[in-house]
N, C-alpha and C. Protein backbone atom coordinates (compact mmCIF):
# COMPACT_ATOMS: atom_id res chain seq x y z
N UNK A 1 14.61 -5.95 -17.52
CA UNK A 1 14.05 -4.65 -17.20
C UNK A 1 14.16 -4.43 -15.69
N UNK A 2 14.41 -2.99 -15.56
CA UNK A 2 14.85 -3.33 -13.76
C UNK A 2 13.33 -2.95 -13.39
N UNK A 3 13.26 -2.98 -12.04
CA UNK A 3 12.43 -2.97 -11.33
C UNK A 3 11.72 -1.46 -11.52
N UNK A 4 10.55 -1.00 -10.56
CA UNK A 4 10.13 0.59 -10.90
C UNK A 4 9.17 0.76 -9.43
N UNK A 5 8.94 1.63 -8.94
CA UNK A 5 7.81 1.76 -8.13
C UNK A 5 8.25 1.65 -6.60
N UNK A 6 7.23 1.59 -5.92
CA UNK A 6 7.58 1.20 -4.36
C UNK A 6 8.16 -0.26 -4.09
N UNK A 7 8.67 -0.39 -3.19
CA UNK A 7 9.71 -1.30 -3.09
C UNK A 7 9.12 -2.19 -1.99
N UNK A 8 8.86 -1.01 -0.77
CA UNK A 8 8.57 -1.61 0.79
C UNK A 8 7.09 -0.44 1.18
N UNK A 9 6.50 -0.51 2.49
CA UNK A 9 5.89 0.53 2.77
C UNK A 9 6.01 -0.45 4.52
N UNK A 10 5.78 0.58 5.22
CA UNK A 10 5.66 0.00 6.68
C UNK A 10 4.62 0.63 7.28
N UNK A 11 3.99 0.02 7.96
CA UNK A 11 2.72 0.24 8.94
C UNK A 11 2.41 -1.34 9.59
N UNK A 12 0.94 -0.91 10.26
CA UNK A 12 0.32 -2.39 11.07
C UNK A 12 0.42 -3.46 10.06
N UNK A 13 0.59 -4.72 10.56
CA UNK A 13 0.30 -5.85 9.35
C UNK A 13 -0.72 -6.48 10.03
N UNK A 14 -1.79 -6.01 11.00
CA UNK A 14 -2.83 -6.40 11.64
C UNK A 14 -3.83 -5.76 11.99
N UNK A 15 -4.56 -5.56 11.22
CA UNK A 15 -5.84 -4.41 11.75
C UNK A 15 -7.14 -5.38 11.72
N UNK A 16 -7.51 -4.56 12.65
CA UNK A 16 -9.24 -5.37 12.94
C UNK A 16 -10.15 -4.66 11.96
N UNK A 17 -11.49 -5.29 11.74
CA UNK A 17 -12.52 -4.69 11.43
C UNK A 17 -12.81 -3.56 11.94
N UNK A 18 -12.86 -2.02 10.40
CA UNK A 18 -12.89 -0.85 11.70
C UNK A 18 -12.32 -0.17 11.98
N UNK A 19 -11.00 -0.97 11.72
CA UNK A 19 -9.55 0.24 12.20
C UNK A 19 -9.12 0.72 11.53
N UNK A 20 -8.18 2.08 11.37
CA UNK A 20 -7.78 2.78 10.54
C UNK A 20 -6.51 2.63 10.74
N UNK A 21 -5.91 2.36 9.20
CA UNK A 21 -4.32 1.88 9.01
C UNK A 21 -3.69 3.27 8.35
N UNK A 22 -2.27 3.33 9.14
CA UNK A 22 -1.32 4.10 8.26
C UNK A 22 -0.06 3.83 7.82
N UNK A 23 0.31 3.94 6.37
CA UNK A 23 1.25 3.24 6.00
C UNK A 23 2.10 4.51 5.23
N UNK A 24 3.45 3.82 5.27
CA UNK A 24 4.52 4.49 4.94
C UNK A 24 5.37 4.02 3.46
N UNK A 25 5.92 4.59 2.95
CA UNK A 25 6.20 4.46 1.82
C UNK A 25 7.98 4.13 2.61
N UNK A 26 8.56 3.14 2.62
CA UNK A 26 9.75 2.91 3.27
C UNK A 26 10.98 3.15 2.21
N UNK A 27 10.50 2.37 1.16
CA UNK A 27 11.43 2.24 -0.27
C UNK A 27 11.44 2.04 -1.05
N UNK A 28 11.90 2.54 -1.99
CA UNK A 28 11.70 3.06 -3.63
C UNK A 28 12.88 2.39 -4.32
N UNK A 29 12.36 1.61 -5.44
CA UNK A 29 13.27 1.22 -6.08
C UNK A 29 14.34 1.95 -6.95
N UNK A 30 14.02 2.99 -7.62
CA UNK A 30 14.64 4.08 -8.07
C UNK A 30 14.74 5.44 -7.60
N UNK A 31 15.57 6.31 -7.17
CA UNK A 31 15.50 7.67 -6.69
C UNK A 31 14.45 7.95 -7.74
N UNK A 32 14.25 8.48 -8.42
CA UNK A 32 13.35 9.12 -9.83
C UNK A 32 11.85 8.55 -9.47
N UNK A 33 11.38 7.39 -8.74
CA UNK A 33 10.27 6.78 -8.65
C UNK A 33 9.96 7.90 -7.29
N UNK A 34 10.51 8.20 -6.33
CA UNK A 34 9.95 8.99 -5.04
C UNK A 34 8.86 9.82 -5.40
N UNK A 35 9.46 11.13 -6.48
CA UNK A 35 8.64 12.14 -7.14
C UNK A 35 7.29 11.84 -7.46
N UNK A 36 7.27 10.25 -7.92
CA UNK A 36 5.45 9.74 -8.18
C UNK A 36 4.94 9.42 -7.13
N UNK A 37 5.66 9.24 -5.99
CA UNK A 37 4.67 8.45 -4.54
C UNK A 37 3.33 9.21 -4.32
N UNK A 38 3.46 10.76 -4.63
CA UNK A 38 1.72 11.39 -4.65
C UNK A 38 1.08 10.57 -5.15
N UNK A 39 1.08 9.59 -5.89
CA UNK A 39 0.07 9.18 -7.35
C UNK A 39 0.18 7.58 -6.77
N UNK A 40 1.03 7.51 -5.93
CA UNK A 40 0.18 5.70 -5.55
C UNK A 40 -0.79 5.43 -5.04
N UNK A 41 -1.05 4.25 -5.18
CA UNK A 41 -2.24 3.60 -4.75
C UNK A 41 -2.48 1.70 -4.72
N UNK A 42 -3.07 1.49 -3.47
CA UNK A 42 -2.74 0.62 -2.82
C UNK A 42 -4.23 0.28 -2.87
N UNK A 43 -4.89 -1.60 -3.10
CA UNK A 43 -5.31 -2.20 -2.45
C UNK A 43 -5.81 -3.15 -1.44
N UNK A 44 -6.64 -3.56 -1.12
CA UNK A 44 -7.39 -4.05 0.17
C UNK A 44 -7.75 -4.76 0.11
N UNK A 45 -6.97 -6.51 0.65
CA UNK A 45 -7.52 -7.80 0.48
C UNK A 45 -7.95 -8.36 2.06
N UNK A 46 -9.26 -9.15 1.80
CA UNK A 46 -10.02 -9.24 2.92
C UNK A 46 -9.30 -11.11 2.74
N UNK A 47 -9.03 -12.13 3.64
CA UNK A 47 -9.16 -13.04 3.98
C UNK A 47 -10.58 -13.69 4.28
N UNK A 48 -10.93 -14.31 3.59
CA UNK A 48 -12.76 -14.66 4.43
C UNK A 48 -12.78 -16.18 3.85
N UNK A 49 -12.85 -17.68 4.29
CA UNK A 49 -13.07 -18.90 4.34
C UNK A 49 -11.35 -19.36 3.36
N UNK A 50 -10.43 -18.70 3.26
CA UNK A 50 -9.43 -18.97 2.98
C UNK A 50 -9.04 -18.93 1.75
N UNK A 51 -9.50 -17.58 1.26
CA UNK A 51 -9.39 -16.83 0.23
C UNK A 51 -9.48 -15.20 0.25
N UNK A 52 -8.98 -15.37 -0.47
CA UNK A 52 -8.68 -13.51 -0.41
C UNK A 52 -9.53 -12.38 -1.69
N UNK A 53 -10.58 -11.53 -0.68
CA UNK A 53 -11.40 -10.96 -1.47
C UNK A 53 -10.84 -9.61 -1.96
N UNK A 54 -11.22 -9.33 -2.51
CA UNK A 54 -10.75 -7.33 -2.75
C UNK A 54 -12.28 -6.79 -1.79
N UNK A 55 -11.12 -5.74 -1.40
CA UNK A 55 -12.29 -4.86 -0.23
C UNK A 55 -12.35 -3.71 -0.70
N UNK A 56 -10.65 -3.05 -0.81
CA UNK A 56 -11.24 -1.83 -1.38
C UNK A 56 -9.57 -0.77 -2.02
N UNK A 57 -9.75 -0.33 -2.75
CA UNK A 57 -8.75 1.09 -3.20
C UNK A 57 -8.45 2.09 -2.39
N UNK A 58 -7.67 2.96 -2.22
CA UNK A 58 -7.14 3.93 -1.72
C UNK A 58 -6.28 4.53 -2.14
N UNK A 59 -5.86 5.81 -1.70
CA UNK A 59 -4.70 6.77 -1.91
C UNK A 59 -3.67 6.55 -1.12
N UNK A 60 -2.71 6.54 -1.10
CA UNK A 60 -1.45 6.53 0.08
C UNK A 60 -1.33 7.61 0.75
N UNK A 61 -1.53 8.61 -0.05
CA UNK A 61 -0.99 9.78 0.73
C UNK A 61 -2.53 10.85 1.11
N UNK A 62 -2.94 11.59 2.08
CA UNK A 62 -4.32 12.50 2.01
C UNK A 62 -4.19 12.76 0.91
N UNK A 63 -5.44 13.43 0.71
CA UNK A 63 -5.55 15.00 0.08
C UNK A 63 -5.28 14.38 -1.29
C-alpha cells in the first residue's frame, strides 16, 4: 500500500517552554493528499525524565 498524508513539515525543532511554534507542511506524499492539509493535525510530545509525554493537539493550519 503506498504511502498517504504529509510526508515532511518544517519549522523550529527547538522551542522552549512558552514559545509559539510555526510549522509548514513541506511535503506530501501524493498530489491528491495537499487538498486535505486543511484537516491535519499534529501532536505534542513533552520529553520529561526520559520519556515522552503527550502535551497536547492542534490544528496546522488557523482558523
Amino acid at each position: 500500500m503506498a504511502k498517504k498524508g504529509i510526508a515532511q513539515i518544517t519549522g523550529s525543532k527547538a522551542l522552549k517552554l512558552g514559545e509559539v511554534g510555526h510549522y509548514n507542511i513541506s511535503k506530501t506524499y501524493r498530489q491528491e493528499d495537499k487538498a486535505k492539509i486543511s484537516n491535519a493535525k499534529w501532536k505534542l510530545y513533552v520529553k520529561e525524565n526520559n520519556n515522552w509525554r503527550f502535551s497536547a493537539g492542534y490544528s496546522l493550519l488557523p482558523g
